[in-house]
Every structure is written in structure tokens, then in C-alpha cells.
N, C-alpha and C. Protein backbone atom coordinates (compact mmCIF):
# COMPACT_ATOMS: atom_id res chain seq x y z
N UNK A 1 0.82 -1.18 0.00
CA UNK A 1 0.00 0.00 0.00
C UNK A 1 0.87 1.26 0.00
N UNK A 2 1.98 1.17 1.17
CA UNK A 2 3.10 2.36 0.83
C UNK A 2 3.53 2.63 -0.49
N UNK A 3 3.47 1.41 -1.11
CA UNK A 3 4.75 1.38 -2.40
C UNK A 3 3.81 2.50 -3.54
N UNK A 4 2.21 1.98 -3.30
CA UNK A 4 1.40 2.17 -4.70
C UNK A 4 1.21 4.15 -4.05
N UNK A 5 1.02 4.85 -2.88
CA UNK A 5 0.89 6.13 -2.28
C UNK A 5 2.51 6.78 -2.86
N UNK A 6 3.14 6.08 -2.60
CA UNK A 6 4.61 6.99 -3.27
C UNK A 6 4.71 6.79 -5.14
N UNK A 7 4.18 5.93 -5.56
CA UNK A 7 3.57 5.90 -7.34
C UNK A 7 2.54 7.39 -7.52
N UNK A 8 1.55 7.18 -6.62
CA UNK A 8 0.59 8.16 -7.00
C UNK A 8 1.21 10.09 -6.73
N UNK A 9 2.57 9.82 -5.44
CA UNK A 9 2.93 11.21 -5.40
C UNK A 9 3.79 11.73 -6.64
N UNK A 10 4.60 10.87 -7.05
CA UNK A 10 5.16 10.77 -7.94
C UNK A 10 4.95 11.26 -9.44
N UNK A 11 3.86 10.17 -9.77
CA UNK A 11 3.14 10.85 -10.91
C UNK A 11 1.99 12.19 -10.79
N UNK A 12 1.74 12.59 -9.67
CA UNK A 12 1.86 13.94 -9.24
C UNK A 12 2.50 15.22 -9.74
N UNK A 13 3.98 14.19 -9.12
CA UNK A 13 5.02 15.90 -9.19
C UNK A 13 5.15 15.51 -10.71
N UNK A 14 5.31 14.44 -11.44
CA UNK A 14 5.77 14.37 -12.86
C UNK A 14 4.35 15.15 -13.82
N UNK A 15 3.50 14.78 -13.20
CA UNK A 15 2.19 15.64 -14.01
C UNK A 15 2.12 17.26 -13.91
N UNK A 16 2.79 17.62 -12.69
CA UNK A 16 2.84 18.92 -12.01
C UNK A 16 3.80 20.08 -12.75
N UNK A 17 4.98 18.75 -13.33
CA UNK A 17 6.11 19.44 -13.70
C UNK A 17 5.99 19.91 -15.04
N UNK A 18 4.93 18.53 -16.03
CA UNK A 18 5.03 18.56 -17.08
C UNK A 18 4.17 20.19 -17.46
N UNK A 19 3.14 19.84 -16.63
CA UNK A 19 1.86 21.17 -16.86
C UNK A 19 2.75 22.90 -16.92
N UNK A 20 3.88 22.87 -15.51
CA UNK A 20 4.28 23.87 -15.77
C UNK A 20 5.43 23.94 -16.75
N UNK A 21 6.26 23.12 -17.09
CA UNK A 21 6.68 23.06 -18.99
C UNK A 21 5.80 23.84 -19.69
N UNK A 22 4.85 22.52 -20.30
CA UNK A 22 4.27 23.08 -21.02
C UNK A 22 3.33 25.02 -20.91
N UNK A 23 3.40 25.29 -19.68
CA UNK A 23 2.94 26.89 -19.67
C UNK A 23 3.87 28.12 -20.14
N UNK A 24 5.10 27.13 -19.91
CA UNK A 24 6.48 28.09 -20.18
C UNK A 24 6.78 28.40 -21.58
N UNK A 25 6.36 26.95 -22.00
CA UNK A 25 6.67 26.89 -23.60
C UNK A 25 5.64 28.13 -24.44
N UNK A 26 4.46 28.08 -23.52
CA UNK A 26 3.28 28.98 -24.37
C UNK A 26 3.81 30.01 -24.87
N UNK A 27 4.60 31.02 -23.52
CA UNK A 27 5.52 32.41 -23.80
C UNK A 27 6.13 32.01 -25.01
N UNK A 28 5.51 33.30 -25.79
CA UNK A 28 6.54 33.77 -26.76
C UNK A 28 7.11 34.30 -26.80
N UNK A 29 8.19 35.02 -27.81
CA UNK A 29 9.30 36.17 -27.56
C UNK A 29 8.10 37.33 -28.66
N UNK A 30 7.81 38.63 -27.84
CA UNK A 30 7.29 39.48 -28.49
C UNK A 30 7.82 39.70 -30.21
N UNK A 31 6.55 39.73 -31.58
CA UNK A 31 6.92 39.73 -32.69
C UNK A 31 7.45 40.98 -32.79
N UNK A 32 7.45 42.03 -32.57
CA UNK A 32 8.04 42.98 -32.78
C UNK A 32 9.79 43.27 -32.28
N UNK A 33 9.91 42.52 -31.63
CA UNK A 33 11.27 42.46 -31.13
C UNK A 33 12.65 43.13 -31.52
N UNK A 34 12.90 44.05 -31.06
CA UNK A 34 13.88 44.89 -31.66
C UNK A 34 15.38 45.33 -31.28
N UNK A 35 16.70 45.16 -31.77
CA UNK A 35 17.68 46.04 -31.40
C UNK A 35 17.59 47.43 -30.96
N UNK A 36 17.64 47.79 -29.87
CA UNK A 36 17.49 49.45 -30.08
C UNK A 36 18.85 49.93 -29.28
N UNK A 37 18.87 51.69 -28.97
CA UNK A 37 19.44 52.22 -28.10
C UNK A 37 18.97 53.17 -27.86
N UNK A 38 18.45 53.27 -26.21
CA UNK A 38 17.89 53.90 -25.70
C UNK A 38 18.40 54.94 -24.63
N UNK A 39 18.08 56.16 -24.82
CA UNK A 39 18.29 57.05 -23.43
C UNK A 39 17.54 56.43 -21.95
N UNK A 40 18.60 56.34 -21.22
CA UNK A 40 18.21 56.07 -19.88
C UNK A 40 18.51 56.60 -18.52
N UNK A 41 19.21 57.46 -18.78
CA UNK A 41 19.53 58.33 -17.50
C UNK A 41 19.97 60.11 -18.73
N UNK A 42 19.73 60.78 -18.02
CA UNK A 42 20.46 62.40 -18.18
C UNK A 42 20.72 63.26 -16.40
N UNK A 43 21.70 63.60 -17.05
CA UNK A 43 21.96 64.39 -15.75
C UNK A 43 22.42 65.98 -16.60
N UNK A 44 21.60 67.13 -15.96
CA UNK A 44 21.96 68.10 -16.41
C UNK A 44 23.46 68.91 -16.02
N UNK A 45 24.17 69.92 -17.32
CA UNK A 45 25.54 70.21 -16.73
C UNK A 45 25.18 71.72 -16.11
N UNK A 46 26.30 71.56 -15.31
CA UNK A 46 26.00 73.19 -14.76
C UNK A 46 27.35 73.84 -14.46
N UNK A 47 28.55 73.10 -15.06
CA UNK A 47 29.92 73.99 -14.87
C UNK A 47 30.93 73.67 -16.30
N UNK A 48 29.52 74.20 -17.33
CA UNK A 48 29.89 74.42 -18.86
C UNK A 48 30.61 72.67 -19.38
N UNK A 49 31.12 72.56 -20.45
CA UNK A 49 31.32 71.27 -21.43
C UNK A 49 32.38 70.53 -20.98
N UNK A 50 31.75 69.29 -20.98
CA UNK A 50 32.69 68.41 -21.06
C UNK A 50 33.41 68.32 -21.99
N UNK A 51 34.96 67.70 -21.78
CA UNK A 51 35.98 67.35 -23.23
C UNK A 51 36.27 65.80 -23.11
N UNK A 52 35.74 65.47 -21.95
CA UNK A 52 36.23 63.83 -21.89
C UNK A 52 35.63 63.29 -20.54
N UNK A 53 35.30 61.89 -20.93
CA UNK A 53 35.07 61.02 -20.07
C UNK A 53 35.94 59.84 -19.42
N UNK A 54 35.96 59.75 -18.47
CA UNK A 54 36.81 58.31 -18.21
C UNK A 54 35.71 57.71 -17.19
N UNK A 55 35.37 56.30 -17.52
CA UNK A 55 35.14 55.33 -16.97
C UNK A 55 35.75 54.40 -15.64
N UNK A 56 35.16 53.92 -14.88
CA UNK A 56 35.81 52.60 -13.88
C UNK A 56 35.05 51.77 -12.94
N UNK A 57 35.42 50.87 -12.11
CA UNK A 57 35.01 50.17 -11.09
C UNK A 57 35.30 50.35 -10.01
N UNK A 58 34.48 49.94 -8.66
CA UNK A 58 35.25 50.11 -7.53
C UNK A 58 33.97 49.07 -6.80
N UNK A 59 34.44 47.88 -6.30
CA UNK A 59 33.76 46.76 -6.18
C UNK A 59 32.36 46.44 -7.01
N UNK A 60 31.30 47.01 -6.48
CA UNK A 60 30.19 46.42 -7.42
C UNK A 60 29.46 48.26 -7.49
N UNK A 61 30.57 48.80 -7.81
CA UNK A 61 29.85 50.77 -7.83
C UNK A 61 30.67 50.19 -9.33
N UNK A 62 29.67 51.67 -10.29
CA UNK A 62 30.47 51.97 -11.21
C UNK A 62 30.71 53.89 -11.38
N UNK A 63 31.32 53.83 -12.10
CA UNK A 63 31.93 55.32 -12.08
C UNK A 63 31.90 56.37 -13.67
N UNK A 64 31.54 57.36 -13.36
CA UNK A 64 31.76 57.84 -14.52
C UNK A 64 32.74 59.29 -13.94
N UNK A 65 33.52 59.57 -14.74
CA UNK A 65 33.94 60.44 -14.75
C UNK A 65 34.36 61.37 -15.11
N UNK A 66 33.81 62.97 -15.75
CA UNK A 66 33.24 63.96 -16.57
C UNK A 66 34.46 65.16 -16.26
N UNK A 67 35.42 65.44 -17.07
CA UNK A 67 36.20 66.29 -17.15
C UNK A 67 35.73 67.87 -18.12
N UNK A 68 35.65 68.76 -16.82
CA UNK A 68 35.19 70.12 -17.80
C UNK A 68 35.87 70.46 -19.02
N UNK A 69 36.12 71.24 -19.41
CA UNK A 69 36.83 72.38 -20.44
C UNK A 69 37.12 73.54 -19.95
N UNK A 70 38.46 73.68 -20.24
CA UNK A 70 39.75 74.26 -19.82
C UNK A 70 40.64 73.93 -18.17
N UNK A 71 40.18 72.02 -18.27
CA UNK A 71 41.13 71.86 -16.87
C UNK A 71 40.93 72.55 -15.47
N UNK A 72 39.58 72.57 -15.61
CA UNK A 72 39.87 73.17 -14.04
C UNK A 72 38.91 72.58 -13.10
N UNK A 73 37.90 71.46 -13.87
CA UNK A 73 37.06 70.58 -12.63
C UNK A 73 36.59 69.58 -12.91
N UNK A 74 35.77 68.42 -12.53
CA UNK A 74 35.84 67.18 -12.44
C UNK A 74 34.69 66.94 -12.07
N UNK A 75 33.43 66.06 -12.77
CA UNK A 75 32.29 65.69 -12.05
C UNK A 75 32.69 64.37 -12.08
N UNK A 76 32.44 63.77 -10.29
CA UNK A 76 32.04 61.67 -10.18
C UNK A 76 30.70 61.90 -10.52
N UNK A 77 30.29 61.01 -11.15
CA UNK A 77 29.34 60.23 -11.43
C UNK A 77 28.59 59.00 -10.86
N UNK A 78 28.29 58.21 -9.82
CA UNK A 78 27.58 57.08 -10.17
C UNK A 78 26.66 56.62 -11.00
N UNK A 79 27.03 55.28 -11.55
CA UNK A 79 26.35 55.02 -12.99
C UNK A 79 25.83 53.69 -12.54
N UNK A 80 26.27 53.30 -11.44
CA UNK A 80 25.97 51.85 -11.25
C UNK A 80 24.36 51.73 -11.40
N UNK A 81 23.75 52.49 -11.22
CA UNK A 81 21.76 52.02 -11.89
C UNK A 81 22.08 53.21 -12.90
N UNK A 82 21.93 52.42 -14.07
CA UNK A 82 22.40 53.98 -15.07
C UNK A 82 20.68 54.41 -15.32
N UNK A 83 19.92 54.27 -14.82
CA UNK A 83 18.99 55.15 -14.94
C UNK A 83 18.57 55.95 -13.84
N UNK A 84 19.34 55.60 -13.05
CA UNK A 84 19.47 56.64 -11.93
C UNK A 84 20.78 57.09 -11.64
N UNK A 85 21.59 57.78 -12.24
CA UNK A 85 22.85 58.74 -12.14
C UNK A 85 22.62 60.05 -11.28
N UNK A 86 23.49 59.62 -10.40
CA UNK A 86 23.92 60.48 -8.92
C UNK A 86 25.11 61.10 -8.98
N UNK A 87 24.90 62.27 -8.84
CA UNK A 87 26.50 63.37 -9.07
C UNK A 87 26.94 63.33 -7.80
N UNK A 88 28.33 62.47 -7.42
CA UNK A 88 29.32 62.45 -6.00
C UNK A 88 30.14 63.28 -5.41
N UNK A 89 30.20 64.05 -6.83
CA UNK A 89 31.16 65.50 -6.77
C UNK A 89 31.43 66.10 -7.58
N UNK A 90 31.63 67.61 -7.63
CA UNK A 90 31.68 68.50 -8.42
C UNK A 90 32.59 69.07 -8.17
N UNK A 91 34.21 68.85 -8.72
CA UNK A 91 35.13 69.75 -7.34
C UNK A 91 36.05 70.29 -8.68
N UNK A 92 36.85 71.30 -8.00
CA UNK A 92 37.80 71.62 -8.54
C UNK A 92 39.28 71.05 -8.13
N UNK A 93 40.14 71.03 -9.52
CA UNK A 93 41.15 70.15 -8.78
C UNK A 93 42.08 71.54 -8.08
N UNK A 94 42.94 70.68 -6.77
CA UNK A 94 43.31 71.22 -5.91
C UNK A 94 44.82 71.75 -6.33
N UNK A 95 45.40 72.46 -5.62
CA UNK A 95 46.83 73.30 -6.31
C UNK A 95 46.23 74.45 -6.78
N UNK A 96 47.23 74.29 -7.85
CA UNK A 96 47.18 74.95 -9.17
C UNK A 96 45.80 75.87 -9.64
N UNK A 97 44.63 74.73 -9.50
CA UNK A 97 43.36 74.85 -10.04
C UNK A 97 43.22 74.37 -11.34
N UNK A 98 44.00 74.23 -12.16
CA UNK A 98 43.88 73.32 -13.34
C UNK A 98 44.69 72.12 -13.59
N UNK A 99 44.48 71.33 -14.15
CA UNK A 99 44.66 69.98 -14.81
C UNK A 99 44.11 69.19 -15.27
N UNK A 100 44.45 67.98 -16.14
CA UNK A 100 43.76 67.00 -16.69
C UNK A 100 44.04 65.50 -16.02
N UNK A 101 42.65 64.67 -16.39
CA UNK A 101 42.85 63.34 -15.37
C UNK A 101 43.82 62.41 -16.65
N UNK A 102 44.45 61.75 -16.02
CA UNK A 102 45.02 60.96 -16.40
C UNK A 102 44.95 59.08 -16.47
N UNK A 103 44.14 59.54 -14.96
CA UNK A 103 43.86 57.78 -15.75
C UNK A 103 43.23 57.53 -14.05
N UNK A 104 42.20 56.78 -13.93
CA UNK A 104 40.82 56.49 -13.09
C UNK A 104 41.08 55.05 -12.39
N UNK A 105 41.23 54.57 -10.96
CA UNK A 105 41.07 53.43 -10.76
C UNK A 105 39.84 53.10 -9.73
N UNK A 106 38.74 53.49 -9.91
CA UNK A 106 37.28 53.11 -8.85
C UNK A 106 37.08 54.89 -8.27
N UNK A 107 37.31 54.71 -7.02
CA UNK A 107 37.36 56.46 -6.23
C UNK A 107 38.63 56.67 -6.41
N UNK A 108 40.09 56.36 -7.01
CA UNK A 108 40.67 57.29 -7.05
C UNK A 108 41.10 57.97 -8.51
N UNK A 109 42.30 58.86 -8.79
CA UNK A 109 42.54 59.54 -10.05
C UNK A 109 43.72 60.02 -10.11
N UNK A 110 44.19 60.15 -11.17
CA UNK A 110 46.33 60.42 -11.28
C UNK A 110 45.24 61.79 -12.40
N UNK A 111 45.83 63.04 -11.26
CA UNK A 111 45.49 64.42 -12.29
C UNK A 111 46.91 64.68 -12.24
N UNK A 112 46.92 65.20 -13.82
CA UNK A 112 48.48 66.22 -14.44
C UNK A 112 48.11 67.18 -14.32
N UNK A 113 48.95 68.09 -13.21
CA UNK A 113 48.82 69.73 -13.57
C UNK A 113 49.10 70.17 -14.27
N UNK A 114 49.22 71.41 -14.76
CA UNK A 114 49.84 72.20 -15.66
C UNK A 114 49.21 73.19 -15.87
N UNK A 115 49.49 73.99 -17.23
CA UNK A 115 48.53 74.61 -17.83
C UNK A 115 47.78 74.43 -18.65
N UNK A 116 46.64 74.52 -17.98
CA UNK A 116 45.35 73.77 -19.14
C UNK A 116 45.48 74.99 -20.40
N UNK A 117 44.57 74.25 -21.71
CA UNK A 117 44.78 74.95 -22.72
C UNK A 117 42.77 75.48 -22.87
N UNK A 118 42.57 76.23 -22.44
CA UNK A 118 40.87 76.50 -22.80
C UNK A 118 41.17 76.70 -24.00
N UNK A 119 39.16 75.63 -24.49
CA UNK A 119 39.38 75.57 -26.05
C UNK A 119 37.93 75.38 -25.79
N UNK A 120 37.78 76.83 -26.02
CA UNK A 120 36.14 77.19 -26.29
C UNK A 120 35.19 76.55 -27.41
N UNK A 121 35.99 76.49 -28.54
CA UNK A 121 35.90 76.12 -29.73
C UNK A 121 36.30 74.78 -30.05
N UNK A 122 35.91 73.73 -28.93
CA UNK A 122 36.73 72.43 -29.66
C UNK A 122 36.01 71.84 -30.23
N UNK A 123 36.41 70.73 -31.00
CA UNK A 123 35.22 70.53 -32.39
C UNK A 123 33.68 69.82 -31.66
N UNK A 124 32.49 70.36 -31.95
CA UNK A 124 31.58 69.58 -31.59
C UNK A 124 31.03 68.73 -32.68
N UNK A 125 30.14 68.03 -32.37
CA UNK A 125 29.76 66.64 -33.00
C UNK A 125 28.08 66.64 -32.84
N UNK A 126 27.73 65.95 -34.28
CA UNK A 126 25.99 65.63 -33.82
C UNK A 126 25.88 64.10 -34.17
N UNK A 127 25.19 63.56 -32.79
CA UNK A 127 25.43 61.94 -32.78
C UNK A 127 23.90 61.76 -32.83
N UNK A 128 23.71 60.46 -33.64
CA UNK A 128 22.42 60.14 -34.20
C UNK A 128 21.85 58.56 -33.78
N UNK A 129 20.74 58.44 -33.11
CA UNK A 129 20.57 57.08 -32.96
C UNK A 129 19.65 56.56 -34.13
N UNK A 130 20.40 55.87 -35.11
CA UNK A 130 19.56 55.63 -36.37
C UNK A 130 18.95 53.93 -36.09
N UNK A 131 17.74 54.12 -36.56
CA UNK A 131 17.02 52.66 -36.81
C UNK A 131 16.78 52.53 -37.89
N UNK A 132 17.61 50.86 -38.06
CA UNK A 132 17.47 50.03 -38.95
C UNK A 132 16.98 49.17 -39.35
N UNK A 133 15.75 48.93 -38.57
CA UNK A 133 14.53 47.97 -38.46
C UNK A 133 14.27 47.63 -39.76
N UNK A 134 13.89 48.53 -40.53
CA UNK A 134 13.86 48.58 -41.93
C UNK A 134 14.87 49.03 -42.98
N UNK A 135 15.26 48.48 -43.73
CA UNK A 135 16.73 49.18 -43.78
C UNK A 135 16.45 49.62 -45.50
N UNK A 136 15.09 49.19 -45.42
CA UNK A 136 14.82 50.21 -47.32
C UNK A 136 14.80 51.92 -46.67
N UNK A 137 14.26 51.90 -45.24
CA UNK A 137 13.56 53.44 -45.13
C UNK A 137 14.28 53.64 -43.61
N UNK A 138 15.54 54.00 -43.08
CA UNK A 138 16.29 54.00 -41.80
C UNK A 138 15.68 55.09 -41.49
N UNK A 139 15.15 55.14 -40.22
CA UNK A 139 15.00 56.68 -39.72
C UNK A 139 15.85 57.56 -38.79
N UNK A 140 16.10 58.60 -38.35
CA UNK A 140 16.93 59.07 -36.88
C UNK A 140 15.71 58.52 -35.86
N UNK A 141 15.79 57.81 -34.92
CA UNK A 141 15.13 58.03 -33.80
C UNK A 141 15.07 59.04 -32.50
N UNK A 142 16.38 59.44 -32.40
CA UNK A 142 17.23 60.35 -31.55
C UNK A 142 18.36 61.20 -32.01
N UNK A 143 18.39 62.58 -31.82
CA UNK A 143 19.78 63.25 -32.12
C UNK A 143 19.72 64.19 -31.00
N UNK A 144 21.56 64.29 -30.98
CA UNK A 144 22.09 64.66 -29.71
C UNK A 144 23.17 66.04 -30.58
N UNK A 145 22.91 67.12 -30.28
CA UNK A 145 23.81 68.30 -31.13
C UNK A 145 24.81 68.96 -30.31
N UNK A 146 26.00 68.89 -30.90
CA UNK A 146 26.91 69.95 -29.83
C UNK A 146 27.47 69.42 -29.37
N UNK A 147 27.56 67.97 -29.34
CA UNK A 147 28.18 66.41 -28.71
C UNK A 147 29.48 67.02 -28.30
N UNK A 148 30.56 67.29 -27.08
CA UNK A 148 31.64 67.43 -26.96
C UNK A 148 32.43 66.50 -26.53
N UNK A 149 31.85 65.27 -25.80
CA UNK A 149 32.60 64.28 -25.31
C UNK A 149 31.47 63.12 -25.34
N UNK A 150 32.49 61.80 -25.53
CA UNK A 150 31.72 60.60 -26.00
C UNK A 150 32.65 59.60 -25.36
N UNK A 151 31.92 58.61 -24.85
CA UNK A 151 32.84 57.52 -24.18
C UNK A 151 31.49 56.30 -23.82
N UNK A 152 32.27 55.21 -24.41
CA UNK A 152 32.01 53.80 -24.18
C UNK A 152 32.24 52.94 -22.91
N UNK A 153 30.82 52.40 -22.12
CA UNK A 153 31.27 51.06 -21.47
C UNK A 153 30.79 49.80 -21.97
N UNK A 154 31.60 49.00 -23.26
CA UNK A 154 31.06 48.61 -23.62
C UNK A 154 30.78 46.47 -22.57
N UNK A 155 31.03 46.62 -21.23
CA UNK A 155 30.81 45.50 -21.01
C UNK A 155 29.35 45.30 -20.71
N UNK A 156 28.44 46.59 -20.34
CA UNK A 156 27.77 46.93 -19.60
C UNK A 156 26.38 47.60 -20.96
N UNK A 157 27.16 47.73 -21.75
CA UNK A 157 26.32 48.12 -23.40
C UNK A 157 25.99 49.59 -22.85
N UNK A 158 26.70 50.65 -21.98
CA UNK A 158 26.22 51.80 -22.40
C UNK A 158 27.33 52.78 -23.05
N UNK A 159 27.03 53.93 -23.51
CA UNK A 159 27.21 55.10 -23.93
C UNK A 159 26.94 56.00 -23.21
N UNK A 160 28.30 56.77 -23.01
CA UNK A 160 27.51 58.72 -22.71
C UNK A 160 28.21 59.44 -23.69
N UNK A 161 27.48 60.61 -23.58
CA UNK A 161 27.44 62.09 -24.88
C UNK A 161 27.31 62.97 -23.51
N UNK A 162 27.97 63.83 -23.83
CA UNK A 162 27.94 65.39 -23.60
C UNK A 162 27.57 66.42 -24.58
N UNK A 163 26.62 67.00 -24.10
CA UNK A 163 26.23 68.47 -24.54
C UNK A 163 25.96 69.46 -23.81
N UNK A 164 25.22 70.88 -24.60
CA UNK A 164 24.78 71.81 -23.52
C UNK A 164 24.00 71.46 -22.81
N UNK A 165 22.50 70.40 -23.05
CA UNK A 165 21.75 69.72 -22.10
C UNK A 165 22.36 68.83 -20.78
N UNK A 166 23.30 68.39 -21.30
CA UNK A 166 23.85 67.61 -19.72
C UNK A 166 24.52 66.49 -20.36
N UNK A 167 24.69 65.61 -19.28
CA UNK A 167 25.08 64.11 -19.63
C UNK A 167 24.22 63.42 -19.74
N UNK A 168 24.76 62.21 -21.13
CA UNK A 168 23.46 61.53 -21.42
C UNK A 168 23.80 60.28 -21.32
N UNK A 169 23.12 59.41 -20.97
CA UNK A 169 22.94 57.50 -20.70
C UNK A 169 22.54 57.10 -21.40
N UNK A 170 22.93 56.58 -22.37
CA UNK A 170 22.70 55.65 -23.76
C UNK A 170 22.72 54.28 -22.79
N UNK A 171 21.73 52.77 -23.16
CA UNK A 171 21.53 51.84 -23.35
C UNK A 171 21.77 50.93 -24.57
N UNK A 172 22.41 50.02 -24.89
CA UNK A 172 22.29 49.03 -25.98
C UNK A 172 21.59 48.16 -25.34
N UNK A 173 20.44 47.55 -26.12
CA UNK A 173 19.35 46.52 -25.92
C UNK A 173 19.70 45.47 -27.38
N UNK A 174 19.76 44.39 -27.11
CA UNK A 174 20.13 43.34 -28.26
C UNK A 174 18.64 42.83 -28.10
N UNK A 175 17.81 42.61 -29.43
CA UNK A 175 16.63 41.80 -29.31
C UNK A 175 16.77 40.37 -28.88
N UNK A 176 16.09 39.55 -28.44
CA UNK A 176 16.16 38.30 -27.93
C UNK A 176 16.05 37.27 -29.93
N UNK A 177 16.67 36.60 -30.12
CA UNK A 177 16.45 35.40 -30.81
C UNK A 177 15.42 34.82 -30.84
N UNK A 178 14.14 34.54 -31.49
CA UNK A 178 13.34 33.58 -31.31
C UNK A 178 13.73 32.64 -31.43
N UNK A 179 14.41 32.02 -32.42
CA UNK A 179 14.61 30.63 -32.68
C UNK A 179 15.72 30.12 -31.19
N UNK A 180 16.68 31.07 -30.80
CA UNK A 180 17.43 30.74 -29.75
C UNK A 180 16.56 30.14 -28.57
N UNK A 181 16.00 31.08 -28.62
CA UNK A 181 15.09 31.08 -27.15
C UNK A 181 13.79 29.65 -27.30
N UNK A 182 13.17 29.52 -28.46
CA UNK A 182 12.71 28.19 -28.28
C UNK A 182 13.63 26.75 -28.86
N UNK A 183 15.18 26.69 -28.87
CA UNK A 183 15.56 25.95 -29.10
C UNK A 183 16.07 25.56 -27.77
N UNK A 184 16.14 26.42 -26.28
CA UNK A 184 16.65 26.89 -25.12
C UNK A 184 15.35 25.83 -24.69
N UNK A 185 14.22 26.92 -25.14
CA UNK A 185 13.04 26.18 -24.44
C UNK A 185 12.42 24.82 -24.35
N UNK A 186 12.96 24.23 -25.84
CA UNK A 186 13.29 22.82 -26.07
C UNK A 186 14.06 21.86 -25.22
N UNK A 187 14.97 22.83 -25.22
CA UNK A 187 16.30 22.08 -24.26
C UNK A 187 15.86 21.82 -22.57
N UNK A 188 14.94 22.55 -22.23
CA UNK A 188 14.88 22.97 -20.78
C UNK A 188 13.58 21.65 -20.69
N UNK A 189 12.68 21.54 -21.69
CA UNK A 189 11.53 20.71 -21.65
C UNK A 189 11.88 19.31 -21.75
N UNK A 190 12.64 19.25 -22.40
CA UNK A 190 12.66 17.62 -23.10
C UNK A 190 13.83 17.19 -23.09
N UNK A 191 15.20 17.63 -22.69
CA UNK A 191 16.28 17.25 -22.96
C UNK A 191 17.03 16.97 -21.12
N UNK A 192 15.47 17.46 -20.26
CA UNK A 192 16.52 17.72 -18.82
C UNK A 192 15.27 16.01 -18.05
């Protein structure tokens, strides 16, 4: 009688398991499914243009780090929820009052003094987020004018731009695979 009560729990959990399979399998991957890149954070500027960005880590924080024009100040950034970007500091570097960063390891920074060179006029840029969904008829989806500084994290798929509006948080979004994802879903149903 024990033997036939542990049969019946059994084919239970095996009926239980199969049912929620098969509910999983139902999900589809949305038909519209798309590559994009999206704005996801801005932070406005308020001590004139950036000329450069440097990036980093510092355990599980990430960092951005926003160098004015003409060497004389420095915004931290947290980027670690890049749609929520938090300004850590706004400082001027110390001495002198001018210099450029040299190279970023988490919270700290190797600045070169000297004499900065103000360059009111350094070349600006207009950066375009074009979609190619259709690629008889590409459209701009987004443009960014006046672009002075541009920098890549690409482990993390974002982008920032500088302009007169502020700093901007670009996203890369890769569409999901259908065929991946139900060959996955295959695998997870019938192969485990």
C-alpha cells in the first residue's frame, strides 16, 4: 500500500512538472522584437562642457567620470543604476586649479597639472541614434547636437554624450532570438 501512495505522489510531481513546462513553452518572444538604443539616464551640466570622459570600477559601484573644459574641474558620477545617475562631486582640482585626469582606478585619479589649454571652440559633433529595423527606409530616432565628449562602457552596453543639455545614458538593448530562445526552451523541456 506504501509502495502504490509513493507511485501516486510521484506521478503527481511528474504531471505537475510537465503542466508547468508546457505553460512556459506557451511564452513567446514578443513579434516585434527589436535592437534598439535607448536614453536612460540624463543628468543636467551646470559647470559648462565636457571634453572627456573616463570610466571605472570600484567593487560592485560603477563610475563615470566627466572632465570640464579648460582643466579646471571634475564631475564623479555614479552610474551603477544607469537610470538613476547620482553626481558624488563637483570639485575643482586642488593646487594649481587646473589639470587633466590621467587615468581612473574606482574612487581614485592620477590628475596632471599644468597649464590647461581653454578651447572654447573644440570641435563639436551631432550623434544620431539611427534605426534600422527597416533598412529600405532607416530613420533618426534620436539626435544629440553639440556632442563634446563621448565615451564607451562597452561591457555593460552603455554610452555617454555630452552636450549643452547635460550628460546623457545611452543603453544598448540586443533583441532576444526567437529561434534561440525556443531551441533553449526545447532544451529545458525535453532534454533535462
Amino acid at each position: 500500500m506504501r509502495l502504490s501512495h509513493y507511485r501516486l505522489v510521484l506521478v503527481a510531481i511528474v504531471l505537475s512538472t510537465a503542466l508547468q513546462a508546457k505553460d512556459k513553452k506557451a511564452k513567446a518572444p514578443p513579434k516585434n522584437s527589436q535592437d534598439e538604443i535607448t536614453v536612460v539616464g540624463h543628468i543636467p551640466l551646470t559647470d559648462g562642457p565636457v571634453k572627456r570622459f573616463l570610466t571605472t570600477q570600484h567593487f560592485s559601484s560603477y563610475y563615470l567620470y566627466a572632465e570640464h573644459d579648460a582643466g579646471k574641474n571634475v564631475t564623479l558620477i555614479d552610474v551603477t543604476k544607469a537610470s538613476q545617475p547620482s553626481v558624488l562631486a563637483d570639485v575643482a582640482y586642488p593646487s594649481s586649479g587646473s589639470g587633466d585626469l590621467f587615468a581612473v582606478a574606482g574612487t581614485a585619479a592620477l590628475v596632471a597639472e599644468g597649464q590647461a589649454v581653454a578651447a572654447p571652440d573644440f570641435p563639436r559633433q551631432t550623434i544620431k541614434i539611427m534605426d534600422f529595423s527597416d533598412p529600405q527606409q532607416p530613420k533618426i530616432a534620436r539626435e544629440f547636437a553639440g556632442v563634446t565628449a563621448v565615451s564607451r562602457d562597452e561591457r555593460r552596453g552603455l554610452s555617454f554624450l555630452a552636450n549643452a543639455d547635460g550628460i546623457w545614458i545611452l543603453h544598448q538593448t540586443l533583441a532576444e532570438d526567437p529561434e534561440v530562445e525556443n531551441a533553449y526552451a526545447h532544451h529545458v523541456i525535453y532534454d533535462h
